[in-house]
Structure formats: structure tokens, C-alpha cells
N, C-alpha and C. Protein backbone atom coordinates (compact mmCIF):
# COMPACT_ATOMS: atom_id res chain seq x y z
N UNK A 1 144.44 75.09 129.88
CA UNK A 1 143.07 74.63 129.96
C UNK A 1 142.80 73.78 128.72
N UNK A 2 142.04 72.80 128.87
CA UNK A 2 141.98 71.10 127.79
C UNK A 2 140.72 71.73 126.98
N UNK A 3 140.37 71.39 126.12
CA UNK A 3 139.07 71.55 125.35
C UNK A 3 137.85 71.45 126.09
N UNK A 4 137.54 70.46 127.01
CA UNK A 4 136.88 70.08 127.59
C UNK A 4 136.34 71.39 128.88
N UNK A 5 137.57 71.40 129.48
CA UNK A 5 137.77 72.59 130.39
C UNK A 5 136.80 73.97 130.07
N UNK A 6 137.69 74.16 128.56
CA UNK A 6 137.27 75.44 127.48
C UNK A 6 135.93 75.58 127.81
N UNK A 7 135.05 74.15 127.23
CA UNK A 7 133.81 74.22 126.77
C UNK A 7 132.95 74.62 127.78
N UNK A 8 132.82 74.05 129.26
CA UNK A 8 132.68 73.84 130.06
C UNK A 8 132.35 75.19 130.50
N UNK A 9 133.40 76.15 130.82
CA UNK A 9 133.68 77.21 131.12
C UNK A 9 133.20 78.24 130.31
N UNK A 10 133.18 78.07 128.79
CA UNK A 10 131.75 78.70 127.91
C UNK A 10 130.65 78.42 128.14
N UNK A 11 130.31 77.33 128.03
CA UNK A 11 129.03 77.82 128.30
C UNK A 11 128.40 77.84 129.71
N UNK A 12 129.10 77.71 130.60
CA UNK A 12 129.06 78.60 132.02
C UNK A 12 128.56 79.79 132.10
N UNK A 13 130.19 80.77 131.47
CA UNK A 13 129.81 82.12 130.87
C UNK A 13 128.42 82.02 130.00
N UNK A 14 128.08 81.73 129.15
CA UNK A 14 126.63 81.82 128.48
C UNK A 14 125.98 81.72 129.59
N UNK A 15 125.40 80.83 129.96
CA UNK A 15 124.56 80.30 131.05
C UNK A 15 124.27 81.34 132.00
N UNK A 16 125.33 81.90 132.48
CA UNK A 16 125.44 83.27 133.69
C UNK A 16 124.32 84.24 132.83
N UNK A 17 125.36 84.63 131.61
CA UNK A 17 124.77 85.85 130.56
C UNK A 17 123.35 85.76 130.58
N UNK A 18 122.85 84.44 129.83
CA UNK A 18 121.66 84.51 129.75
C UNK A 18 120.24 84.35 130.94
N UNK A 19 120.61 84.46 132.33
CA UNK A 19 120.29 84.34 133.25
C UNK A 19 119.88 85.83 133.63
N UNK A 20 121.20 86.58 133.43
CA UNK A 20 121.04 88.10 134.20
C UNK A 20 120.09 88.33 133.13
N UNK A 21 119.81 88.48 131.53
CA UNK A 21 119.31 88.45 130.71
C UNK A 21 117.80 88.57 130.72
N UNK A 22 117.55 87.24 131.06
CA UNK A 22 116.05 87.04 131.22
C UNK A 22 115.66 87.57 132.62
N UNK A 23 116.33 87.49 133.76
CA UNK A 23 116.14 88.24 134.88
C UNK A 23 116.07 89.62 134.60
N UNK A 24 116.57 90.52 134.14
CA UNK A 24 116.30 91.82 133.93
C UNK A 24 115.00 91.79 133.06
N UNK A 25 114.87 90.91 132.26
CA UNK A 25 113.62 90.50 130.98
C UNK A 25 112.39 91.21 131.88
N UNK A 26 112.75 89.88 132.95
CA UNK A 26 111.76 89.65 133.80
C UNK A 26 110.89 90.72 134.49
N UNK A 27 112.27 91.37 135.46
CA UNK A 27 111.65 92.14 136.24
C UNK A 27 111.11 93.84 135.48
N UNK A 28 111.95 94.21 134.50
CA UNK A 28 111.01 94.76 133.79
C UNK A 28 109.54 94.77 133.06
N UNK A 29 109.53 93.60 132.49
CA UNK A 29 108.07 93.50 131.75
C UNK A 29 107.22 93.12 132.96
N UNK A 30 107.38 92.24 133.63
CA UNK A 30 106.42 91.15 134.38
C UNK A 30 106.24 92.56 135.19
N UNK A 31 107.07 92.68 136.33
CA UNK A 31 106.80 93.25 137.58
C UNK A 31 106.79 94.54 137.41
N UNK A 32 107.40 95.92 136.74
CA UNK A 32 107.48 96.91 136.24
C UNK A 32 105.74 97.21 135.54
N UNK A 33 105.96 96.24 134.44
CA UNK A 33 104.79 96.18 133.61
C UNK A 33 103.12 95.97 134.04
N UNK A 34 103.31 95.03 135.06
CA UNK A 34 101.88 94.32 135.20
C UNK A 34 101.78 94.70 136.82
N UNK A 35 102.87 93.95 138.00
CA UNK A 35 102.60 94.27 139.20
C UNK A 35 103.11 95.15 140.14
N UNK A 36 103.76 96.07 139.64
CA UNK A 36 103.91 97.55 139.96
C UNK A 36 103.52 98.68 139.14
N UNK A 37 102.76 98.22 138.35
CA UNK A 37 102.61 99.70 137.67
C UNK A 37 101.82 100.67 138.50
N UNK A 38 100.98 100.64 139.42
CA UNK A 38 99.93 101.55 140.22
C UNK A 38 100.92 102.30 141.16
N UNK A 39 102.11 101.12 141.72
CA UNK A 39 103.23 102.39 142.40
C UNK A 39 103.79 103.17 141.07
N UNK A 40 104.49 102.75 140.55
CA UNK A 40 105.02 103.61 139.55
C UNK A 40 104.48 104.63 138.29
N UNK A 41 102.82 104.56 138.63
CA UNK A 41 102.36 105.43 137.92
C UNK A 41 102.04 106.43 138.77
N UNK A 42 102.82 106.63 140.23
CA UNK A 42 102.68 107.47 140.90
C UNK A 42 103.63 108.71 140.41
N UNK A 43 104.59 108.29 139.54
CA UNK A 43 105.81 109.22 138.92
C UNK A 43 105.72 109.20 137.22
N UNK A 44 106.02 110.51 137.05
CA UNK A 44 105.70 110.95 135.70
C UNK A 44 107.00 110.77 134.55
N UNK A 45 107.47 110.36 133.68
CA UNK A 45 107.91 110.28 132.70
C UNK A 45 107.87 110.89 131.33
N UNK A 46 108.55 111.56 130.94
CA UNK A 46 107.88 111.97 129.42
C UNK A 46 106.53 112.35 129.48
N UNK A 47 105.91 113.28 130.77
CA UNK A 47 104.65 113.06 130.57
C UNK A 47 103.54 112.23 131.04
N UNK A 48 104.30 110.84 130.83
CA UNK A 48 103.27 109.63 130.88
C UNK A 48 103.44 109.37 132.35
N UNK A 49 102.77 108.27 133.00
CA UNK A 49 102.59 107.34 134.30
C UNK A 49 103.83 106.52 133.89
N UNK A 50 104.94 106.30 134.68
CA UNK A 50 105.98 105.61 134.76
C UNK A 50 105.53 103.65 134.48
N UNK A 51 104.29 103.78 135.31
CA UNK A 51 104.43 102.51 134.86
C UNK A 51 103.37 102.13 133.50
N UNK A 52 102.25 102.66 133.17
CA UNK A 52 102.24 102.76 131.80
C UNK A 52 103.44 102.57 130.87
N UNK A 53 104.20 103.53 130.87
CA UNK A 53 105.26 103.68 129.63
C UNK A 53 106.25 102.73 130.12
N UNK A 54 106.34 101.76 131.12
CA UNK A 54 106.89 100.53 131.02
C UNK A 54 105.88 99.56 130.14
N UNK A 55 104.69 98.88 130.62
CA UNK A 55 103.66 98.47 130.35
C UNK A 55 103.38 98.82 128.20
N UNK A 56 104.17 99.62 128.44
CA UNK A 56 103.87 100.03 126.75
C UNK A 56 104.79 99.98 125.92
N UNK A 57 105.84 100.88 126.21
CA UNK A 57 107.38 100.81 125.37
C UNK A 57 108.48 100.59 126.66
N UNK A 58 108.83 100.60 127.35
CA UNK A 58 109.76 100.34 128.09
C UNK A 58 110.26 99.07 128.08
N UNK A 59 109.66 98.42 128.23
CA UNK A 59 109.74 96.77 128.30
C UNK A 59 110.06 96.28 127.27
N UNK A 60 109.54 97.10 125.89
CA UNK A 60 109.95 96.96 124.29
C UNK A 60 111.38 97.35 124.33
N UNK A 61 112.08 98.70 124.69
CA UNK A 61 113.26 99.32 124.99
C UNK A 61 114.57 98.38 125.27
N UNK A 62 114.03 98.23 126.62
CA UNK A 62 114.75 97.19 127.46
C UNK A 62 115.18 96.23 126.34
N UNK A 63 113.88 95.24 126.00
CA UNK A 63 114.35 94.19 125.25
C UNK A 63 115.34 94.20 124.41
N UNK A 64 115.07 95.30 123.98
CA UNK A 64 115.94 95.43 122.27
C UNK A 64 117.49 95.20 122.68
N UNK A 65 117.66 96.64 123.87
CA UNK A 65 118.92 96.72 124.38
C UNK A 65 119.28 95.58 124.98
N UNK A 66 118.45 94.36 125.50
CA UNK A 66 119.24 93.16 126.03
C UNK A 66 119.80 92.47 124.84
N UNK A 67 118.82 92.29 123.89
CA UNK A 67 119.25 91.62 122.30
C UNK A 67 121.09 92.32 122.12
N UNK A 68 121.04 93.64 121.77
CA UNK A 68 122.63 94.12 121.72
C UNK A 68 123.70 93.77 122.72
N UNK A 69 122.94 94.05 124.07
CA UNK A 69 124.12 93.92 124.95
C UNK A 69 124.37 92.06 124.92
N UNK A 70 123.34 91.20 125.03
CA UNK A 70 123.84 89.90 124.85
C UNK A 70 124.80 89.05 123.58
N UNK A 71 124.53 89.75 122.30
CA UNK A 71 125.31 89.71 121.56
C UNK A 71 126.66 90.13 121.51
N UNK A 72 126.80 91.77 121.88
CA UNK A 72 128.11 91.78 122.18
C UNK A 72 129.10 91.27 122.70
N UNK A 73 128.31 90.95 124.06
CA UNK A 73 128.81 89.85 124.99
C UNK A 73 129.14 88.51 124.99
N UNK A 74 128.33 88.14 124.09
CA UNK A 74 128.65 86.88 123.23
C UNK A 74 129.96 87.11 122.66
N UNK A 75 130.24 87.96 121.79
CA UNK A 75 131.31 88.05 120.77
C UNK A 75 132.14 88.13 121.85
N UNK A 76 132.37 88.57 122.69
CA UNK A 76 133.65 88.90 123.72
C UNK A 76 134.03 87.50 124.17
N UNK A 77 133.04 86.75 124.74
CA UNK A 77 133.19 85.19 125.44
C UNK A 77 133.64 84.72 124.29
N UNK A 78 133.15 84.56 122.53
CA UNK A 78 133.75 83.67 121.55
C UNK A 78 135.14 84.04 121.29
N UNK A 79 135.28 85.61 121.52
CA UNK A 79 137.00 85.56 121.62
C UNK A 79 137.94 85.49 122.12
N UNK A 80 136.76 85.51 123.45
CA UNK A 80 138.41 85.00 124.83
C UNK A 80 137.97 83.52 124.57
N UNK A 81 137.25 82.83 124.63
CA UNK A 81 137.40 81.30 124.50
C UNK A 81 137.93 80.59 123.09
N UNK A 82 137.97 81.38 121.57
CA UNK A 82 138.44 80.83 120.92
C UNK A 82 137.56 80.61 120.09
N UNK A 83 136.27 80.89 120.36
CA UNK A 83 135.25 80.10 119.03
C UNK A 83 134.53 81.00 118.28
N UNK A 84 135.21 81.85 118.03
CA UNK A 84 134.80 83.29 117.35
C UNK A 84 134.32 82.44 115.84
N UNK A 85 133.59 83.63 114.87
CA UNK A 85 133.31 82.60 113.64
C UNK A 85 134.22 83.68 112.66
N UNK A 86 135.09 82.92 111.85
CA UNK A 86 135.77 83.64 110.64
C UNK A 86 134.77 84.43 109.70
């Protein structure tokens, strides 16, 4: 595979990554958060209304863990493609 090829094919992989990314973003905060919460505060959590404690910290949760898992994932694509940083 040519440099060109390489590049191409990175940021593909990125492109994918950051897609499922903001799609999970999504359907947690937006739809979890704002336009399902009245079903999902039909079920209890910790106590709380399921969709409250999305609406509040869940969506905070989520995020964080997308921040890690996209990074990691990053590092994996920079070392199968080669562009890892010394």
C-alpha cells in the first residue's frame, strides 16, 4: 500500500470512528436526554427516573467514556497505519 493509499485509508478509519462517536453522542444526550426521557423515567435507576439521570449525568458519563474510547482507538489506527508520535 503507497502513501497515498495509507492516508486515504486513515482517515477513512477516523472518519468511521468519529461518526459511531458522535452518533452514540447523539442518541444519548439528544434522544435519551430530552425526547425520551418521560418513557424512560418510567424505570428507576440508582433511585432516580432513568431518564432524568441521563438528562443529568449520564450523558456527562457517556461523554467522557467516548473521549477514552476514541483516543485509544486513535492510538491503535496511528499504529497500524504508521503515524504513531515518538
Amino acid at each position: 500500500m503507497n502513501d497515498a493509499e495509507k492516508s486515504k485509508a486513515y482517515w477513512k478509519a477516523n472518519l468511521r470512528l468519529l461518526t459511531i462517536c458522535l452518533v452514540i453522542w447523539f442518541v444519548v444526550s439528544y434522544l435519551f436526554g430530552i425526547l425520551l426521557v418521560d418513557v424512560l423515567n418510567t424505570i428507576q435507576f440508582g433511585g432516580y427516573k432513568l431518564g432524568f439521570w441521563f438528562a443529568q449525568q449520564g450523558s456527562i458519563y457517556v461523554f467522557v467514556a467516548l473521549i477514552f474510547f476514541y483516543a485509544a482507538r486513535m492510538n491503535k489506527y496511528d499504529r497500524e497505519f504508521g503515524v504513531e508520535e515518538e
